[in-house]
C-alpha atoms as a PDB file:
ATOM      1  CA  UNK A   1     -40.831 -21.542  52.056  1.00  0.00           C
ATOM      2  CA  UNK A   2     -40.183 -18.833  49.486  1.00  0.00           C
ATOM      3  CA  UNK A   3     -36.980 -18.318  50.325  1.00  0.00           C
ATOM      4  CA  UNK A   4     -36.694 -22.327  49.696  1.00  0.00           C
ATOM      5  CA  UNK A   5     -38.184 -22.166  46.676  1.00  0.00           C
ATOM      6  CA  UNK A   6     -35.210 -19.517  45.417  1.00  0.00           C
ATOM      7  CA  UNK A   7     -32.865 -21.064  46.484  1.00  0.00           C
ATOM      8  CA  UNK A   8     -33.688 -24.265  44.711  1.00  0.00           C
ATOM      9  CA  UNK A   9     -34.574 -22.272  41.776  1.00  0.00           C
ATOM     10  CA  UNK A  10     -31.196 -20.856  41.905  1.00  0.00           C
ATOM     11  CA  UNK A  11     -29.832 -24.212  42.424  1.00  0.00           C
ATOM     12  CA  UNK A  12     -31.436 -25.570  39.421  1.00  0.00           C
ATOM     13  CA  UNK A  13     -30.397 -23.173  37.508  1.00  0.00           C
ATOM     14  CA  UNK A  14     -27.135 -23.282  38.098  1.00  0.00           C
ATOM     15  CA  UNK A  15     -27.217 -26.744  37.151  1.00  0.00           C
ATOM     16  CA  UNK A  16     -28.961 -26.363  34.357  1.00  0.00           C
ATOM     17  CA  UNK A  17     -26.021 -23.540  32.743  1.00  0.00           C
ATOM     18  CA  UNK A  18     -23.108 -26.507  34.023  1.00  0.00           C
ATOM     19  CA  UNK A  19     -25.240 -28.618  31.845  1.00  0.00           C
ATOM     20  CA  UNK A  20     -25.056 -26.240  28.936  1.00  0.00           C
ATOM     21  CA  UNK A  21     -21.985 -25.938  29.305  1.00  0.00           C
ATOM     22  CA  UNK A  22     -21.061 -29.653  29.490  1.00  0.00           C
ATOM     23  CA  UNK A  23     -23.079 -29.722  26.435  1.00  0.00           C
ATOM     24  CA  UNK A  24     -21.326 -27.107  24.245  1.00  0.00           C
ATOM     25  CA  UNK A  25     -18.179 -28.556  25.208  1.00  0.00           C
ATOM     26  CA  UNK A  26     -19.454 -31.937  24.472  1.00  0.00           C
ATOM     27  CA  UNK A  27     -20.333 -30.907  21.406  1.00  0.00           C
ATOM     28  CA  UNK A  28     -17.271 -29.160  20.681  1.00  0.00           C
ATOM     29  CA  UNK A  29     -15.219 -32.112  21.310  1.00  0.00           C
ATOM     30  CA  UNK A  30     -17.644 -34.540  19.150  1.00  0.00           C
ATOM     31  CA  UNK A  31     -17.167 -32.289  15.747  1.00  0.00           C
ATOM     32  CA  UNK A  32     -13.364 -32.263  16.798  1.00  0.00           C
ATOM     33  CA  UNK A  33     -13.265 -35.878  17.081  1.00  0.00           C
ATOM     34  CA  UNK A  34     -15.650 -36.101  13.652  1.00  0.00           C
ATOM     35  CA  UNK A  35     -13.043 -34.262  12.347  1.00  0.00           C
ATOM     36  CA  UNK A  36     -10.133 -36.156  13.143  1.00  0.00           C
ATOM     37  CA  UNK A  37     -12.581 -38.968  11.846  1.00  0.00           C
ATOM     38  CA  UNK A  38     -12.928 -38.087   8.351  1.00  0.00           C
ATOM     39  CA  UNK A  39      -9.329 -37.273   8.322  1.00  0.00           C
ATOM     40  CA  UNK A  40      -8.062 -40.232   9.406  1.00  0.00           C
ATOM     41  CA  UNK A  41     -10.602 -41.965   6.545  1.00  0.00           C
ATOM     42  CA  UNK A  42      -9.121 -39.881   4.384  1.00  0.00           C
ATOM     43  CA  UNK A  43      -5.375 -40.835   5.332  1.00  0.00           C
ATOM     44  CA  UNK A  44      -6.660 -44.500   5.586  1.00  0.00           C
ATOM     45  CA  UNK A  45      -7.774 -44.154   1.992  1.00  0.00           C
ATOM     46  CA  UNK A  46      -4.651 -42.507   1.079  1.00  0.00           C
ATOM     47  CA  UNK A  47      -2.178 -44.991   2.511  1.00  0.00           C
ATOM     48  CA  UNK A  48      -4.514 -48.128   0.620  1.00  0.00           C
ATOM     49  CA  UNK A  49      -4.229 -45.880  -2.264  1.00  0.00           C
ATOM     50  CA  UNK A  50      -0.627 -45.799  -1.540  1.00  0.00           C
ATOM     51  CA  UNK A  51      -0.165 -49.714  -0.547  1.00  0.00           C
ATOM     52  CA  UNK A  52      -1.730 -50.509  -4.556  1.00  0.00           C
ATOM     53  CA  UNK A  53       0.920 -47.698  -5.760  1.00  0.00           C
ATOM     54  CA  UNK A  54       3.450 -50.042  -4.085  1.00  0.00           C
ATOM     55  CA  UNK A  55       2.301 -53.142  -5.397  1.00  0.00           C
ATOM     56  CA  UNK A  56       1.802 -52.193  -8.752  1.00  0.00           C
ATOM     57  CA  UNK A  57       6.045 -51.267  -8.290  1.00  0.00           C
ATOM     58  CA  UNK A  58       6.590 -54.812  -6.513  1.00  0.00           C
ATOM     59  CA  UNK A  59       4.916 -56.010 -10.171  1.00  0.00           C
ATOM     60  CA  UNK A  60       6.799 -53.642 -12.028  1.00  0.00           C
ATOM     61  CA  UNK A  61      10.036 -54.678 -10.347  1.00  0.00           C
ATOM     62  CA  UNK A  62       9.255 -58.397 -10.605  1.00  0.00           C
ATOM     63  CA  UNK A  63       8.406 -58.688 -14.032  1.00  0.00           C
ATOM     64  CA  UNK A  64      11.678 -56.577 -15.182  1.00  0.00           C
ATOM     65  CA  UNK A  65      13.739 -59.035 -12.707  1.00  0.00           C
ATOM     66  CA  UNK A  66      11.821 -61.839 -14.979  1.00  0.00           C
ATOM     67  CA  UNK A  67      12.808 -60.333 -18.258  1.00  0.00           C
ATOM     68  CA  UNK A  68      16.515 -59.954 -16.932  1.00  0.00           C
ATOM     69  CA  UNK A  69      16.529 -63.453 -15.601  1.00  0.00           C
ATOM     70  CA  UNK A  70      15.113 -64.733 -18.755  1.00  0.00           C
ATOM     71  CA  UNK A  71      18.089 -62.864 -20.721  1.00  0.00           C
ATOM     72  CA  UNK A  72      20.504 -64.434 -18.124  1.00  0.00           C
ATOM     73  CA  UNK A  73      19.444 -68.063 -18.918  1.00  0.00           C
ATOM     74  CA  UNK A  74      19.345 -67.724 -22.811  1.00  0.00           C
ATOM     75  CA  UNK A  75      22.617 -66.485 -22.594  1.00  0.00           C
ATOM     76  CA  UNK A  76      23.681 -69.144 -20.059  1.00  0.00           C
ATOM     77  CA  UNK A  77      21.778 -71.891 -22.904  1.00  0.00           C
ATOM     78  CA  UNK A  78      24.177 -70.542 -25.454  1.00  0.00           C
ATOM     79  CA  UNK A  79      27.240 -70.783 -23.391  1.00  0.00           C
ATOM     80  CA  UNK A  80      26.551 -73.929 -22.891  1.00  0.00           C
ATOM     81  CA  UNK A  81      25.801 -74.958 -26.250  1.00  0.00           C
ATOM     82  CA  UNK A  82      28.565 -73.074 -27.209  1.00  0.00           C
ATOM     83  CA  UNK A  83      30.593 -75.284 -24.849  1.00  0.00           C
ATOM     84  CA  UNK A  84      29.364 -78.309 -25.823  1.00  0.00           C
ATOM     85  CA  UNK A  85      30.414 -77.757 -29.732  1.00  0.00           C
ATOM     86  CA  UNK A  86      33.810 -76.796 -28.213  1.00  0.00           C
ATOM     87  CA  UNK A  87      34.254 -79.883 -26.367  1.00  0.00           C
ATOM     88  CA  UNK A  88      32.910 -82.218 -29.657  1.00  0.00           C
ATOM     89  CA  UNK A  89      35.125 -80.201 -31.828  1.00  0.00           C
ATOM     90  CA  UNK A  90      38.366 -81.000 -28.774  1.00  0.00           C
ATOM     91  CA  UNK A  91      36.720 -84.491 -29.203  1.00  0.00           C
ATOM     92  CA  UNK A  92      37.101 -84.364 -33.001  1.00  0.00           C
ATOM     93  CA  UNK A  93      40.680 -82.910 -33.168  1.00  0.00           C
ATOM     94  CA  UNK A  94      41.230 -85.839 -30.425  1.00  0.00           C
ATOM     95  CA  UNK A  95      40.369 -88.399 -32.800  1.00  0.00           C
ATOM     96  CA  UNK A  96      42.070 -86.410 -35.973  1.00  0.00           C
ATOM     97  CA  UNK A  97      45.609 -86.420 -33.876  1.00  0.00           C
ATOM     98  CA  UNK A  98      45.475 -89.920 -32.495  1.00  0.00           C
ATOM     99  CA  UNK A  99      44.255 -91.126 -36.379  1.00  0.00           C
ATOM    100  CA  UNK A 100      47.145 -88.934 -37.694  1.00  0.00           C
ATOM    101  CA  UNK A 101      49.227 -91.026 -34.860  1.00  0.00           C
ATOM    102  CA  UNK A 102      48.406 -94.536 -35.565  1.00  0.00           C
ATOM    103  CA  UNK A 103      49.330 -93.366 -39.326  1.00  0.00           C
ATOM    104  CA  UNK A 104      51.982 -91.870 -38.404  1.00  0.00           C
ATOM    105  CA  UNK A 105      52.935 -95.479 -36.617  1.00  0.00           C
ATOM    106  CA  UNK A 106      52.303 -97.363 -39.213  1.00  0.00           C
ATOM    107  CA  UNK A 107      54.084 -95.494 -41.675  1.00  0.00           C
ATOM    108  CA  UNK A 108      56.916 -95.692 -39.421  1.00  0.00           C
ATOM    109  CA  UNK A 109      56.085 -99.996 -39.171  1.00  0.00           C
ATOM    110  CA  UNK A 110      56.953 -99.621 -43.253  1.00  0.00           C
ATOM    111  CA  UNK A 111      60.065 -97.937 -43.583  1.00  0.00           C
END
């Protein structure tokens, strides 16, 4: 019966250092994974950080293409009032040469 009893002593206790061991490693493995916790937080903070960096560019970017865009169509608004007082004044001369013309015509009609 003694002998029994030793060697489930011994048994237990054998068991109970696997289970310290299990547990240190456990516990090893849990602050290693709370580690790569908090740094992936971090880098998770970093890259949103990052992601409002990019927008604010995106703005950036969109409002100069606005400014540029808004230059493009003043200048296309001129060209095409510029245009348009070239084509009255084409009109203008038009009228001037077929005027000078009929003149001309009945000038000729005299003589």
């Amino acid at each position: 019966f003694v002998q029994q009893t030793k060697w489930s002593l011994q048994l237990m206790t054998q068991r109970a250092l696997e289970a310290e061991s299990n547990v240190e490693k456990l516990k090893q493995e849990i602050s290693i994974l709370q580690g790569e916790l908090e740094s992936s937080k971090e880098e998770n903070e970093n890259l949103k950080a990052g992601q409002t960096t990019d927008l604010g560019a995106v703005k950036h970017n969109i409002d100069f293409a606005l400014q540029n865009l808004h230059k493009i169509i003043t200048g296309a608004n001129w060209s095409i009032r510029q245009l348009t007082l070239g084509v009255e004044s084409l009109h203008f001369v038009a009228e001037v040469l077929e005027s000078t013309g009929k003149i001309s015509e009945v000038e000729a009609e005299k003589d």
